[in-house]
PDB file of N, CA and C in Angstrom:
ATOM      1  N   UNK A   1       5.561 -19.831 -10.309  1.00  0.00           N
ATOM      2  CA  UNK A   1       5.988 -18.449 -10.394  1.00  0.00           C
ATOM      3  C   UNK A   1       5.672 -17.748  -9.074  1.00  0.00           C
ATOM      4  N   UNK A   2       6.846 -17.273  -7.976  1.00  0.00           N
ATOM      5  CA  UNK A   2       6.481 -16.419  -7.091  1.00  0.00           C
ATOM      6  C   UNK A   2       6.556 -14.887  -7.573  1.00  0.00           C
ATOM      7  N   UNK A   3       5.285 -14.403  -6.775  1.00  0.00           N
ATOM      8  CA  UNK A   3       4.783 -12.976  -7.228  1.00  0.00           C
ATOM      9  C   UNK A   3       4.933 -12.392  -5.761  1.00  0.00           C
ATOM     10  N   UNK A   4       5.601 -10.912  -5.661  1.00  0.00           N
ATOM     11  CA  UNK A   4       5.835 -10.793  -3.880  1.00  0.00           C
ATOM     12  C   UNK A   4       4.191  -9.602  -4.657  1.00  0.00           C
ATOM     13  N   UNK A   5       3.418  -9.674  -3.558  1.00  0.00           N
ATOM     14  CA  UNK A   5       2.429  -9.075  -3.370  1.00  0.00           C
ATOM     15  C   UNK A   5       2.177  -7.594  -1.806  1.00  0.00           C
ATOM     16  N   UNK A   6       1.201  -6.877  -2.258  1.00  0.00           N
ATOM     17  CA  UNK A   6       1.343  -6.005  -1.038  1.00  0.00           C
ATOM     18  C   UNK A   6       0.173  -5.797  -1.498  1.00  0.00           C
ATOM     19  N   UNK A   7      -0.428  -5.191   0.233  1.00  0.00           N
ATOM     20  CA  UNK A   7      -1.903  -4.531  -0.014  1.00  0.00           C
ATOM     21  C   UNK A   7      -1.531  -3.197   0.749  1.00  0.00           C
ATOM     22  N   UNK A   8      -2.218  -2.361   0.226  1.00  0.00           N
ATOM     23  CA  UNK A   8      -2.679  -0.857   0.678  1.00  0.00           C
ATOM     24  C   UNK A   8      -3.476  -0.073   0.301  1.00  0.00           C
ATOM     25  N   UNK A   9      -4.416   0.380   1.334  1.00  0.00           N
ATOM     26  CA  UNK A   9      -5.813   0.398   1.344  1.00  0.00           C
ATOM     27  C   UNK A   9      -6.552   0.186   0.731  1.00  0.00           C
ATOM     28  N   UNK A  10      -6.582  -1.715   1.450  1.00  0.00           N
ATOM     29  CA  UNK A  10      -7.355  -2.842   1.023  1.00  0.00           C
ATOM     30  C   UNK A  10      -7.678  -2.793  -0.517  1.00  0.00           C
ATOM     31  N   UNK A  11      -6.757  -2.679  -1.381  1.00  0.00           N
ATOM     32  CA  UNK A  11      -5.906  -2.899  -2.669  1.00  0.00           C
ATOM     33  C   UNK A  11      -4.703  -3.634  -2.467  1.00  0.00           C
ATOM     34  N   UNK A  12      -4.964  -4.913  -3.261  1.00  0.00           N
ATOM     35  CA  UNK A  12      -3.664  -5.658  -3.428  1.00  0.00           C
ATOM     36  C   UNK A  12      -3.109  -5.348  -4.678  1.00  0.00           C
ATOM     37  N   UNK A  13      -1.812  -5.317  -4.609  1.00  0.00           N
ATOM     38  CA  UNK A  13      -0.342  -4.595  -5.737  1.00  0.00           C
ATOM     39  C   UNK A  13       0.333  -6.083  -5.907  1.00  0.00           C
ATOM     40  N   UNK A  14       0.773  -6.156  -7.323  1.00  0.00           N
ATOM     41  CA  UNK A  14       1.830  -6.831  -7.576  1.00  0.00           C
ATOM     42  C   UNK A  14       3.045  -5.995  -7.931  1.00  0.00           C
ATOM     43  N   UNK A  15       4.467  -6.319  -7.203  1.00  0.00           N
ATOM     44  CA  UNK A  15       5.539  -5.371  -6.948  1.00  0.00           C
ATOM     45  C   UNK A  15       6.188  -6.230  -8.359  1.00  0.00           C
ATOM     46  N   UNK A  16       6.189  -5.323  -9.673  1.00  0.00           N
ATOM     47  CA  UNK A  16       6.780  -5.306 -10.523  1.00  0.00           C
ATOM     48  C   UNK A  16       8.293  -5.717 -10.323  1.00  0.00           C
ATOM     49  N   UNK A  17       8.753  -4.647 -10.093  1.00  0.00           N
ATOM     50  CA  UNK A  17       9.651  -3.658 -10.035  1.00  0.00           C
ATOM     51  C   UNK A  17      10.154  -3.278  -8.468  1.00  0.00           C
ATOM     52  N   UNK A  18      11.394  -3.596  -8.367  1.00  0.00           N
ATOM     53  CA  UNK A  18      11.904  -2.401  -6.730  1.00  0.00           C
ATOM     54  C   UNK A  18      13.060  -1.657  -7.817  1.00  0.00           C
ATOM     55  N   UNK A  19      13.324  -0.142  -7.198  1.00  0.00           N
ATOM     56  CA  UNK A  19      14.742  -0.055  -7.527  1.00  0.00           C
ATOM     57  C   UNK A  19      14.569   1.352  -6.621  1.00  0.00           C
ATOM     58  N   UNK A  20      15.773   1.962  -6.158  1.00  0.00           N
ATOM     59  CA  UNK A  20      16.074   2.868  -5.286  1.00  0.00           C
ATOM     60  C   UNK A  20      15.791   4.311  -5.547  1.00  0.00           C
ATOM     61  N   UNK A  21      15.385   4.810  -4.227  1.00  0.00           N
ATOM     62  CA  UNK A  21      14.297   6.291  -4.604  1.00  0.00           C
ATOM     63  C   UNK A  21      15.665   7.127  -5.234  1.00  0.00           C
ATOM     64  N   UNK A  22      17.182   6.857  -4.925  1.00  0.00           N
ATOM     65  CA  UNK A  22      17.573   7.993  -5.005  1.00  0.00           C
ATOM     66  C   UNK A  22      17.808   8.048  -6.908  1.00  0.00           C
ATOM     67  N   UNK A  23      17.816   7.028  -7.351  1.00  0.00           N
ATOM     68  CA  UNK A  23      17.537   6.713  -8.939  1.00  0.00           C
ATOM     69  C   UNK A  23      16.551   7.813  -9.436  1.00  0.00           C
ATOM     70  N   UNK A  24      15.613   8.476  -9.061  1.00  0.00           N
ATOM     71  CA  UNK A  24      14.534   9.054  -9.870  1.00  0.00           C
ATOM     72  C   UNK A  24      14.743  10.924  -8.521  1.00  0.00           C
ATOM     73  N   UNK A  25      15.476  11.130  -8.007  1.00  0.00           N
ATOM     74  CA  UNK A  25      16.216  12.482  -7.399  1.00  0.00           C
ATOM     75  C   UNK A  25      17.126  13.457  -8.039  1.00  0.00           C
ATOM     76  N   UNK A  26      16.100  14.963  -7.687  1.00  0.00           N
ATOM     77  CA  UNK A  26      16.703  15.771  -8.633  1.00  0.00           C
ATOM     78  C   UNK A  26      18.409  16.294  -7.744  1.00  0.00           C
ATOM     79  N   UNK A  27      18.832  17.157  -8.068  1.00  0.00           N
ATOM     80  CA  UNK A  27      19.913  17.848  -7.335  1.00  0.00           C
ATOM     81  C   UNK A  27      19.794  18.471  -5.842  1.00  0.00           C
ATOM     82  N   UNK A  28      18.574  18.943  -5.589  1.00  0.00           N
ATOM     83  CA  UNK A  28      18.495  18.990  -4.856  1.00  0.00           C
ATOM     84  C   UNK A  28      17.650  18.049  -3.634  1.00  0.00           C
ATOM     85  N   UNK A  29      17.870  16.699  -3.759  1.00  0.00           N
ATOM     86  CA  UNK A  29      17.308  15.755  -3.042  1.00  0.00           C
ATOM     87  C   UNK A  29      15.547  15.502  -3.574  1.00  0.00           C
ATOM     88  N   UNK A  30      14.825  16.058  -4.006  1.00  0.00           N
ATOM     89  CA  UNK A  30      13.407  15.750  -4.630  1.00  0.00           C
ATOM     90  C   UNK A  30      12.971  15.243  -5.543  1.00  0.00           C
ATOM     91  N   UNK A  31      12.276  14.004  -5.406  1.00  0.00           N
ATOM     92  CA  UNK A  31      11.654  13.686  -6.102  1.00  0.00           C
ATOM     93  C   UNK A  31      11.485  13.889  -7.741  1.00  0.00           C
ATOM     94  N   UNK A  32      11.854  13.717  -8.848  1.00  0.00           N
ATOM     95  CA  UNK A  32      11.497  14.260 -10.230  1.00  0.00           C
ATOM     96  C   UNK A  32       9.977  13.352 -10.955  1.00  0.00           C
ATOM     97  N   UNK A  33       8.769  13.604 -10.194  1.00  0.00           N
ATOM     98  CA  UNK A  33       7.796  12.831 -10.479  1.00  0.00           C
ATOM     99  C   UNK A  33       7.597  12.544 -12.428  1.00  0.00           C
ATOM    100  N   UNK A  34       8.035  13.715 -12.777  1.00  0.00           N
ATOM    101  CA  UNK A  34       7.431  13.149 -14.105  1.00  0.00           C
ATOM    102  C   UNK A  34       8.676  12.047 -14.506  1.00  0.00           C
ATOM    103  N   UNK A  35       9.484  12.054 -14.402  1.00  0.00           N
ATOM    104  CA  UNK A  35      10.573  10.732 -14.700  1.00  0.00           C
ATOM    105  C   UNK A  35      10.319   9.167 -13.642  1.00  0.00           C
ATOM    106  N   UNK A  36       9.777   9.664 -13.209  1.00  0.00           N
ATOM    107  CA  UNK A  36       9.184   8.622 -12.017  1.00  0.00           C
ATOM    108  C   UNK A  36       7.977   7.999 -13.057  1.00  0.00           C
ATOM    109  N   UNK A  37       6.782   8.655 -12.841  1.00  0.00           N
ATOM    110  CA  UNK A  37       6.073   8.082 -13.946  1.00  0.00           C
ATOM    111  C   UNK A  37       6.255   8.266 -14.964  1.00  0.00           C
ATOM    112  N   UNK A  38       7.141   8.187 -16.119  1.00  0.00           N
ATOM    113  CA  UNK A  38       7.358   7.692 -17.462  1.00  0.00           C
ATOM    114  C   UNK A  38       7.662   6.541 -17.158  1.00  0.00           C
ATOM    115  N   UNK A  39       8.660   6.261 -16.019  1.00  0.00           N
ATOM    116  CA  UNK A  39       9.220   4.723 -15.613  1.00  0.00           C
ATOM    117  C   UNK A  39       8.722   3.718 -15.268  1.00  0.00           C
ATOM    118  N   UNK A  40       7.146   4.376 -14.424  1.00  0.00           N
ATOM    119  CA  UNK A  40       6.487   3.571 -14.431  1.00  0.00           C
ATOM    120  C   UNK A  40       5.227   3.133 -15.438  1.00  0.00           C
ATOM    121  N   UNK A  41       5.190   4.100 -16.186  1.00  0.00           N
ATOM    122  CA  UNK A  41       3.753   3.739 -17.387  1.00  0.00           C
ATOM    123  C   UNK A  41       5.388   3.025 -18.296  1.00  0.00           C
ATOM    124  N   UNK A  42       6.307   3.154 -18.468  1.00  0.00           N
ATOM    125  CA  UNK A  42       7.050   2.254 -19.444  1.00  0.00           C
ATOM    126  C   UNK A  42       7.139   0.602 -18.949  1.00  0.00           C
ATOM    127  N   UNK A  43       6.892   0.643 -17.771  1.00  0.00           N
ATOM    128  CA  UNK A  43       6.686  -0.542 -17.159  1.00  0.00           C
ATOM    129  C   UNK A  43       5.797  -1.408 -17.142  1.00  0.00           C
ATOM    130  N   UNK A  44       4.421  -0.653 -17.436  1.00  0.00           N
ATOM    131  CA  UNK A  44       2.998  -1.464 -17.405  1.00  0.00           C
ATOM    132  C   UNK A  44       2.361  -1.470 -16.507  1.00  0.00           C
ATOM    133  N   UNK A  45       2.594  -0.421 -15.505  1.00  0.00           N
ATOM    134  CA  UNK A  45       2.503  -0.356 -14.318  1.00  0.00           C
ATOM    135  C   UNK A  45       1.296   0.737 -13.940  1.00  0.00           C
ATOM    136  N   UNK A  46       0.731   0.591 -12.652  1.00  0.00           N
ATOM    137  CA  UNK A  46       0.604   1.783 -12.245  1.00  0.00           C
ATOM    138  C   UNK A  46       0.093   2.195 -10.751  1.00  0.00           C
ATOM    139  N   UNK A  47       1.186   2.233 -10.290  1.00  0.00           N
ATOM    140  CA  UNK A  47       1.340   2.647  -8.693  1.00  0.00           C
ATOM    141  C   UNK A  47       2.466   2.377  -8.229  1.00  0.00           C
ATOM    142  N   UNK A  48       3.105   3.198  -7.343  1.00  0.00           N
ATOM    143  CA  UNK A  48       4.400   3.989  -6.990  1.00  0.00           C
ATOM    144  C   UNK A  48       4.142   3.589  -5.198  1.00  0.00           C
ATOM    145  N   UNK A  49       4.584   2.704  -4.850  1.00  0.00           N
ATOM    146  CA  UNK A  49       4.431   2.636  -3.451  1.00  0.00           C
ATOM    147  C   UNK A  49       5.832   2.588  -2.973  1.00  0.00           C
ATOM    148  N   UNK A  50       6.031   3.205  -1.588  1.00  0.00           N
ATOM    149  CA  UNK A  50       7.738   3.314  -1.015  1.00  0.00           C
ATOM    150  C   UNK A  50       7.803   2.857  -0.013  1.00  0.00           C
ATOM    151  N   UNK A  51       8.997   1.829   0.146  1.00  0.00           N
ATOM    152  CA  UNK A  51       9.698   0.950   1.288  1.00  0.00           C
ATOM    153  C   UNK A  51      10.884   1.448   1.925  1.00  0.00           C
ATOM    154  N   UNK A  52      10.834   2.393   2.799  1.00  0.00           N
ATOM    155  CA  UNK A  52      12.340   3.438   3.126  1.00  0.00           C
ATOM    156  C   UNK A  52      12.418   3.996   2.088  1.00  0.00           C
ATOM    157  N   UNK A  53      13.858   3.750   1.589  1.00  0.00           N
ATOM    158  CA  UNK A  53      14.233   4.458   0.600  1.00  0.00           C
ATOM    159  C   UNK A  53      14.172   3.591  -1.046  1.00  0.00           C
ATOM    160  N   UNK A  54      13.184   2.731  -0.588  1.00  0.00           N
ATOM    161  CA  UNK A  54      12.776   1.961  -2.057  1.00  0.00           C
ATOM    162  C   UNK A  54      11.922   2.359  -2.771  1.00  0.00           C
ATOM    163  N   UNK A  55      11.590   2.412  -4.237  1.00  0.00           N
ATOM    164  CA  UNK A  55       9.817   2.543  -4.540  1.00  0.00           C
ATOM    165  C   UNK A  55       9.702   1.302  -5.640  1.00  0.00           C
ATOM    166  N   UNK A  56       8.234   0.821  -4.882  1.00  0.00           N
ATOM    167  CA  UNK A  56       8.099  -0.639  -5.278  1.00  0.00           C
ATOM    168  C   UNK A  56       7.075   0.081  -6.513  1.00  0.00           C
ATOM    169  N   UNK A  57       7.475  -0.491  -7.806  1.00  0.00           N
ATOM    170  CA  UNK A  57       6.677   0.078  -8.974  1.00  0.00           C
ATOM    171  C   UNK A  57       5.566  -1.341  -8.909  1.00  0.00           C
ATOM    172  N   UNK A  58       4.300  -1.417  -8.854  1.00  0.00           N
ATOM    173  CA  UNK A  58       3.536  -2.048  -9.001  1.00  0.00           C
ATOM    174  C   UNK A  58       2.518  -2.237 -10.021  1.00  0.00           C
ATOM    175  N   UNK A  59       1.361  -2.961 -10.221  1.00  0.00           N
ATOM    176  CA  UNK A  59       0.551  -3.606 -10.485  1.00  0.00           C
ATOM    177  C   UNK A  59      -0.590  -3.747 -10.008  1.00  0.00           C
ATOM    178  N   UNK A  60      -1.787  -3.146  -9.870  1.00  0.00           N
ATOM    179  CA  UNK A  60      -2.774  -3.570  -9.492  1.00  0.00           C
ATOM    180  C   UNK A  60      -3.488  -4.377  -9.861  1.00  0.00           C
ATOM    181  N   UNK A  61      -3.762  -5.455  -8.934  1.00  0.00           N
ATOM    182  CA  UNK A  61      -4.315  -7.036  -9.071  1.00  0.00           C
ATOM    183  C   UNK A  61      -5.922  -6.978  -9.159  1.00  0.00           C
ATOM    184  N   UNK A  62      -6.448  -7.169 -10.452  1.00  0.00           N
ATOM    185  CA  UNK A  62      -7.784  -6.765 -10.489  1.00  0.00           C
ATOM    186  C   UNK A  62      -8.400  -8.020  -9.765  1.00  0.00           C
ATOM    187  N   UNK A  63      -9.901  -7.777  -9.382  1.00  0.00           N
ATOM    188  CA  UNK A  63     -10.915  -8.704  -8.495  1.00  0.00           C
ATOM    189  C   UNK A  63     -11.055  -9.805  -9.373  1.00  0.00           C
ATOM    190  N   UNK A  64     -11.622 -10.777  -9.114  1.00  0.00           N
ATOM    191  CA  UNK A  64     -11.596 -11.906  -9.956  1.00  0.00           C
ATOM    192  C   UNK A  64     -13.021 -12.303  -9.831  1.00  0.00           C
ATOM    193  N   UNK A  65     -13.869 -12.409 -11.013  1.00  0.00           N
ATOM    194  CA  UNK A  65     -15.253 -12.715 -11.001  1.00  0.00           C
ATOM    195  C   UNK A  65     -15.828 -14.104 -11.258  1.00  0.00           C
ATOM    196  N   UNK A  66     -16.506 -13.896 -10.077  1.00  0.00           N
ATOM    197  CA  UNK A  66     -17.022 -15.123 -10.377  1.00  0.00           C
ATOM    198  C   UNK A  66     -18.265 -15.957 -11.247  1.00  0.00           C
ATOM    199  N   UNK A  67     -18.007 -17.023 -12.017  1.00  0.00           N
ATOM    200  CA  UNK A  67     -19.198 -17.396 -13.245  1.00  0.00           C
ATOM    201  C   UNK A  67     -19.982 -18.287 -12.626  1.00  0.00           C
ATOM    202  N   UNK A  68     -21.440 -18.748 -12.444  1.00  0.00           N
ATOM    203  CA  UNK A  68     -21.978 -19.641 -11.657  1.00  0.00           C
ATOM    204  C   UNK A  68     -22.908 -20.151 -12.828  1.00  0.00           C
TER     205      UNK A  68
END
């Protein structure tokens, strides 16, 4: 299974989700955040990171502990 991954600030994301910023734009070109996040808590998600005019709905990749 490939997973495309991203880090930002030194947090690694698993990119759910891409789909285009202008998808979640009100009439007058802005942003409609609360439809933005419904889309993304319906997703399982939670973090909104943007590639141009993309927003990569993500995943935060929890630390992995170690048992000794």
């Amino acid at each position: 299974m490939n997973r495309e991954l991203i880090t930002k600030d030194d947090i690694m994301y698993e990119i759910i989700k891409t789909v285009n910023a202008h998808m979640f734009a009100n009439k007058d070109g802005s942003i409609n955040q609360h439809i933005l996040g419904m889309y993304v808590h319906d997703n399982n998600c939670d973090r909104v990171l943007q590639r141009e005019n993309t927003f990569l709905i993500c995943k935060q990749i929890e630390e992995g502990v170690i048992i000794g």
